[in-house]
Structure formats: C-alpha cells, structure tokens
C-alpha atoms as a PDB file:
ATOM      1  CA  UNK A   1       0.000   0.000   0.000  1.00  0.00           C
ATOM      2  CA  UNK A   2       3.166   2.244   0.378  1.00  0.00           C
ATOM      3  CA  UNK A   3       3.057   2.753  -3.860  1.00  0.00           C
ATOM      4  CA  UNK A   4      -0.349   4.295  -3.057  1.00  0.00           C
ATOM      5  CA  UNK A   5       0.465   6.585  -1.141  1.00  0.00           C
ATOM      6  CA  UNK A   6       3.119   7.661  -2.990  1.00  0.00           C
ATOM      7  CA  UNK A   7       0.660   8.399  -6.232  1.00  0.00           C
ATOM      8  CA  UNK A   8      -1.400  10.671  -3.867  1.00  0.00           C
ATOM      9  CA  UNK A   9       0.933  12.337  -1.230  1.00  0.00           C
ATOM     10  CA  UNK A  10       0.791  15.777  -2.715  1.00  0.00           C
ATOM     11  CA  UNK A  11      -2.879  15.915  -3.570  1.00  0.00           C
ATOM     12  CA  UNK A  12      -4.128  18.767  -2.158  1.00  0.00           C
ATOM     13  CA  UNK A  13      -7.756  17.829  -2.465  1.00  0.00           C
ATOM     14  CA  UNK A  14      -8.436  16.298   0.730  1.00  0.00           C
ATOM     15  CA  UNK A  15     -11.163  15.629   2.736  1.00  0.00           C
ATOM     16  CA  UNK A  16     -10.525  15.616   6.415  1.00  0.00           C
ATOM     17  CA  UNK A  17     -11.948  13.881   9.646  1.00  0.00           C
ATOM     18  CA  UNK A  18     -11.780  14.135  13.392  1.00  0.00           C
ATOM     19  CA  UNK A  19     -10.959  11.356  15.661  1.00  0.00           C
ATOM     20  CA  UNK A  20     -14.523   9.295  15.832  1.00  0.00           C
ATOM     21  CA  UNK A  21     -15.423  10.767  12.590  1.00  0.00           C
ATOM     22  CA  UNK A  22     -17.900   8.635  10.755  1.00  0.00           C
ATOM     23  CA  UNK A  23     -16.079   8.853   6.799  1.00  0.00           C
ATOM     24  CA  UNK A  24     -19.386   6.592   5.955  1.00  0.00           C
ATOM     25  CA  UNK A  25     -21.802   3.902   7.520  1.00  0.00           C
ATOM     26  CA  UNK A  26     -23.050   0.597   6.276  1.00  0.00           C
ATOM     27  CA  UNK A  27     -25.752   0.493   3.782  1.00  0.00           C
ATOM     28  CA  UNK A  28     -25.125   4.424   2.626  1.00  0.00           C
ATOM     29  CA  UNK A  29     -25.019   4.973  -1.063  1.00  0.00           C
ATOM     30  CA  UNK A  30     -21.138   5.095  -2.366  1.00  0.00           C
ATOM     31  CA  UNK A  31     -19.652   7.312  -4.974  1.00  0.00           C
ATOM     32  CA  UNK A  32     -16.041   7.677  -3.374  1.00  0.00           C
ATOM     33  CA  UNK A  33     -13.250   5.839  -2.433  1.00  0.00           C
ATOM     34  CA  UNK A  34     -10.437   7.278  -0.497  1.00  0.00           C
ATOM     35  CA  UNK A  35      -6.893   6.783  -0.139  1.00  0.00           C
ATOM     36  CA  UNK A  36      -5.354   7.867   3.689  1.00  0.00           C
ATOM     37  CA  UNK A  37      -2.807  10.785   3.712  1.00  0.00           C
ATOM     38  CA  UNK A  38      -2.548  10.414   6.867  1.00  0.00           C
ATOM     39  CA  UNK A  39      -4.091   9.250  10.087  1.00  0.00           C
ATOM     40  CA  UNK A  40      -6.191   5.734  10.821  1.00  0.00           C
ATOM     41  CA  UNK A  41      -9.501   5.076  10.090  1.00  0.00           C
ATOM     42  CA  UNK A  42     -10.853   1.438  11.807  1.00  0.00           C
ATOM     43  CA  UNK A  43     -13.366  -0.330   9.358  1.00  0.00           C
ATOM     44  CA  UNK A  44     -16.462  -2.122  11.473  1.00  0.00           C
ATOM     45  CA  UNK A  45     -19.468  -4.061  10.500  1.00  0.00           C
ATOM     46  CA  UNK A  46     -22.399  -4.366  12.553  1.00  0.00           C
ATOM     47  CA  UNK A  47     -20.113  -2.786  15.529  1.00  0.00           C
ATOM     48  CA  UNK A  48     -17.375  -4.828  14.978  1.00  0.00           C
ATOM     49  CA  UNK A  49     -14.288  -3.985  13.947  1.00  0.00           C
ATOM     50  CA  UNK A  50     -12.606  -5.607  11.180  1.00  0.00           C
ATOM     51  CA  UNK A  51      -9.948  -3.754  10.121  1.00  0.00           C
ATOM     52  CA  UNK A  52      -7.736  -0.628  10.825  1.00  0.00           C
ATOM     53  CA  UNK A  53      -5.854   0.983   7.996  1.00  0.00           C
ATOM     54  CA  UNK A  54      -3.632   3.600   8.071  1.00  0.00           C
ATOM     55  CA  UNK A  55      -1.122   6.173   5.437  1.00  0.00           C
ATOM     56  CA  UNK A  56      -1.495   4.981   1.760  1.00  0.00           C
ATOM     57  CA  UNK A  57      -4.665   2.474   2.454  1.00  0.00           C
ATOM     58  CA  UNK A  58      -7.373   2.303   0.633  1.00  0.00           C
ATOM     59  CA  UNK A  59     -11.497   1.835   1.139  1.00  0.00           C
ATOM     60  CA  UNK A  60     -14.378   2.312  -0.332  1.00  0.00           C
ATOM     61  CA  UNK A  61     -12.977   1.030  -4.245  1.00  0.00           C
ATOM     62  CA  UNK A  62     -16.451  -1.538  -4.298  1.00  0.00           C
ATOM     63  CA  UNK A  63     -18.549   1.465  -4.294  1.00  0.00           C
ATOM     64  CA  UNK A  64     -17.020   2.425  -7.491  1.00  0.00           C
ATOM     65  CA  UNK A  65     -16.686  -0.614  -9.137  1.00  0.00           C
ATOM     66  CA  UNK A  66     -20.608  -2.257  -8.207  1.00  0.00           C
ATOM     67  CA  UNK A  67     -22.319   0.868  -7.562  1.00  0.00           C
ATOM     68  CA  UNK A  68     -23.670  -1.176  -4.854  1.00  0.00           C
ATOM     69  CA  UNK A  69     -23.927   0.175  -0.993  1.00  0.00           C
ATOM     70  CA  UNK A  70     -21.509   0.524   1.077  1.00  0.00           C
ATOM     71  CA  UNK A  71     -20.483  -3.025   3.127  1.00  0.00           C
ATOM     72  CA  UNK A  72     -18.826  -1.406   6.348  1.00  0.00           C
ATOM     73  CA  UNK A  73     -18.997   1.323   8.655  1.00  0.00           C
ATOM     74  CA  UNK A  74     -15.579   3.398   8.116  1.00  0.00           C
ATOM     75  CA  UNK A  75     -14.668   6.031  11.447  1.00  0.00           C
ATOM     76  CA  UNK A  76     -12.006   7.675  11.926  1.00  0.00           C
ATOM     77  CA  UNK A  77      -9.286   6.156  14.691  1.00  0.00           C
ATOM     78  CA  UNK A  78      -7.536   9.582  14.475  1.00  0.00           C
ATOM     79  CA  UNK A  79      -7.317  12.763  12.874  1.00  0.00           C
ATOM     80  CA  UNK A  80      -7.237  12.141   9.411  1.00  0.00           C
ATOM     81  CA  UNK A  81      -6.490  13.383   5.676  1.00  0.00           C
ATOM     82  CA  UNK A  82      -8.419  11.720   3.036  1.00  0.00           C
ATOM     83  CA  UNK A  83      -8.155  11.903  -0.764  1.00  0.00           C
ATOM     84  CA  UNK A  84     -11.382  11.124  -1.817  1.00  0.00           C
ATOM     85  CA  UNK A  85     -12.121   9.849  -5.590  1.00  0.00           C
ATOM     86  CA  UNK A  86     -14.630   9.908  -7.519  1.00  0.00           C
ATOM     87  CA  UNK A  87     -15.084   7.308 -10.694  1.00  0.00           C
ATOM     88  CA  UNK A  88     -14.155   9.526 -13.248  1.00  0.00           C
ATOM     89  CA  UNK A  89     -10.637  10.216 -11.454  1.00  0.00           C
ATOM     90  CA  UNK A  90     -10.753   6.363 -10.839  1.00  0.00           C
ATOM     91  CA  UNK A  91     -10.886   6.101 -14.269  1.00  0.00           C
ATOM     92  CA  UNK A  92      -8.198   8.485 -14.894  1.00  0.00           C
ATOM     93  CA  UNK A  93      -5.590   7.158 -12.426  1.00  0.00           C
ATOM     94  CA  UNK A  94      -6.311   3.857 -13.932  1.00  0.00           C
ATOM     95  CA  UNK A  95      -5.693   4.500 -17.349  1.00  0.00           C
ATOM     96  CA  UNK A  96      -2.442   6.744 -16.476  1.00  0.00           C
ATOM     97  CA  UNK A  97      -1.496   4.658 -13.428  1.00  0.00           C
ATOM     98  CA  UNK A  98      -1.527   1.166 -14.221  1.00  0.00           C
ATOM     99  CA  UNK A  99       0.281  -0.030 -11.492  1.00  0.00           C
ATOM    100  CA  UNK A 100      -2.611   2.104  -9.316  1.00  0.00           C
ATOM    101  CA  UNK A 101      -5.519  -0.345 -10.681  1.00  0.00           C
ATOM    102  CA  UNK A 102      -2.958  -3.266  -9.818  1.00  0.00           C
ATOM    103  CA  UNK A 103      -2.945  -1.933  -6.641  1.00  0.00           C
ATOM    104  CA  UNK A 104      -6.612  -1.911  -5.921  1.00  0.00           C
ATOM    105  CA  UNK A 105      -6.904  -5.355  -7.173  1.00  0.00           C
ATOM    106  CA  UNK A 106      -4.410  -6.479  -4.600  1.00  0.00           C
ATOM    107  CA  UNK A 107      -5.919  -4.819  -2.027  1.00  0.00           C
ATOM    108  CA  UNK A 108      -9.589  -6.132  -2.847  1.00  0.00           C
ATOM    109  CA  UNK A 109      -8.081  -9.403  -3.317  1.00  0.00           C
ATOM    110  CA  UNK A 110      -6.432  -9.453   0.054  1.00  0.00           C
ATOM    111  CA  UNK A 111      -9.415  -8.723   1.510  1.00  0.00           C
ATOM    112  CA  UNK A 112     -11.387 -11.051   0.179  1.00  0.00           C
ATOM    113  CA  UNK A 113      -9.173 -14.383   1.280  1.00  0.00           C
ATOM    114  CA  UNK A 114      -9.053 -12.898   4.730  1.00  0.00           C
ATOM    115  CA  UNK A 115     -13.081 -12.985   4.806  1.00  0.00           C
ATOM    116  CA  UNK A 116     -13.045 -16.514   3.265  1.00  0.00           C
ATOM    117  CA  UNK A 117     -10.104 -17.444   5.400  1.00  0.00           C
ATOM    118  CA  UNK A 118     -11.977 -15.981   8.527  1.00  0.00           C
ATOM    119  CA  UNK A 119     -15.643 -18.003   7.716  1.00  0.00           C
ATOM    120  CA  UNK A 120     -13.689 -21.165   7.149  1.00  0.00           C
END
C-alpha cells in the first residue's frame, strides 16, 4: 500500500476527519473511495471492527466498481487526511497509473481471502 500513497501524497484535495469521525456507515449509497494521507480510520461491521488501515490504504474502491452500498462502517481512529475519488478520477488514475488499478486489485483481493479465510 506504500506505492499508493506515494501516487497521492501531494494531492491537495483532501477531505478531512476528526478522531470518531464517521467517513461513511453501512448500507449508505457510495460514490467515493479514499486513499489515507494520513491518520487511521478502523473499518467495522455491525459494531465490529474488522480492520484498521492507516497512510497509503485504501477503502471504499467496491462502491465504485458495483455501484452497490456501502459493506462497512468506516470512522475515523484519528485525525485524518483523506483523498477522496470519484469514478471519473478512478478512471483516470487507472488509465495513467496502471500499477494504481494493480494496486486496488491487490488490495480487494487481500481482503477477500481474509473474509473466506476468517468463515472457514
């Protein structure tokens, strides 16, 4: 996740969110993802917590890519800075940034063998 942050450390379009910050809940419609300047945001479903990300992670990419509603509750652990995207800049970094889409598919796919791992 370090080559993420590295594509979006000078953005200066940032979104940002205090300590206990809810970034989004479960079930809310989705039309960003965000990448994390800085900070931690903790990633909880039905109260519990599942993950905690910090600098150069990424959440909220299945929003973008299914249109479908969000899956997780997303607060902020600390201060943080945001980048959000949209899915035309998605698009964009994509299509300039290979190695960005790469990224998110690692990430996603990560994800998803730690949920099958953790049903199993």
């Amino acid at each position: 996740m370090t080559a993420t942050i590295e594509i979006f450390k000078y953005e200066k379009n940032v979104a940002e969110f205090a300590a206990g910050a809810a970034v989004f809940s479960l079930g809310d419609a989705g039309d960003l993802m965000y990448v994390i300047q800085s900070g931690e945001v903790e990633v909880s479903v039905n109260g519990r917590v599942i993950d905690t990300l910090g600098p150069g992670g990424v959440f909220g990419e299945m929003a973008l890519i299914d249109h479908a509603p969000r899956t997780a509750t997303v607060t902020a652990k600390t201060d943080c800075r945001l980048v959000p995207i949209d899915e035309p800049r998605f698009l964009n970094h994509v299509h300039r940034t290979p190695f960005f889409a790469l990224q998110v598919m690692r990430i996603m796919n990560e994800r998803l063998r730690r949920r099958m791992s953790d049903a199993g």
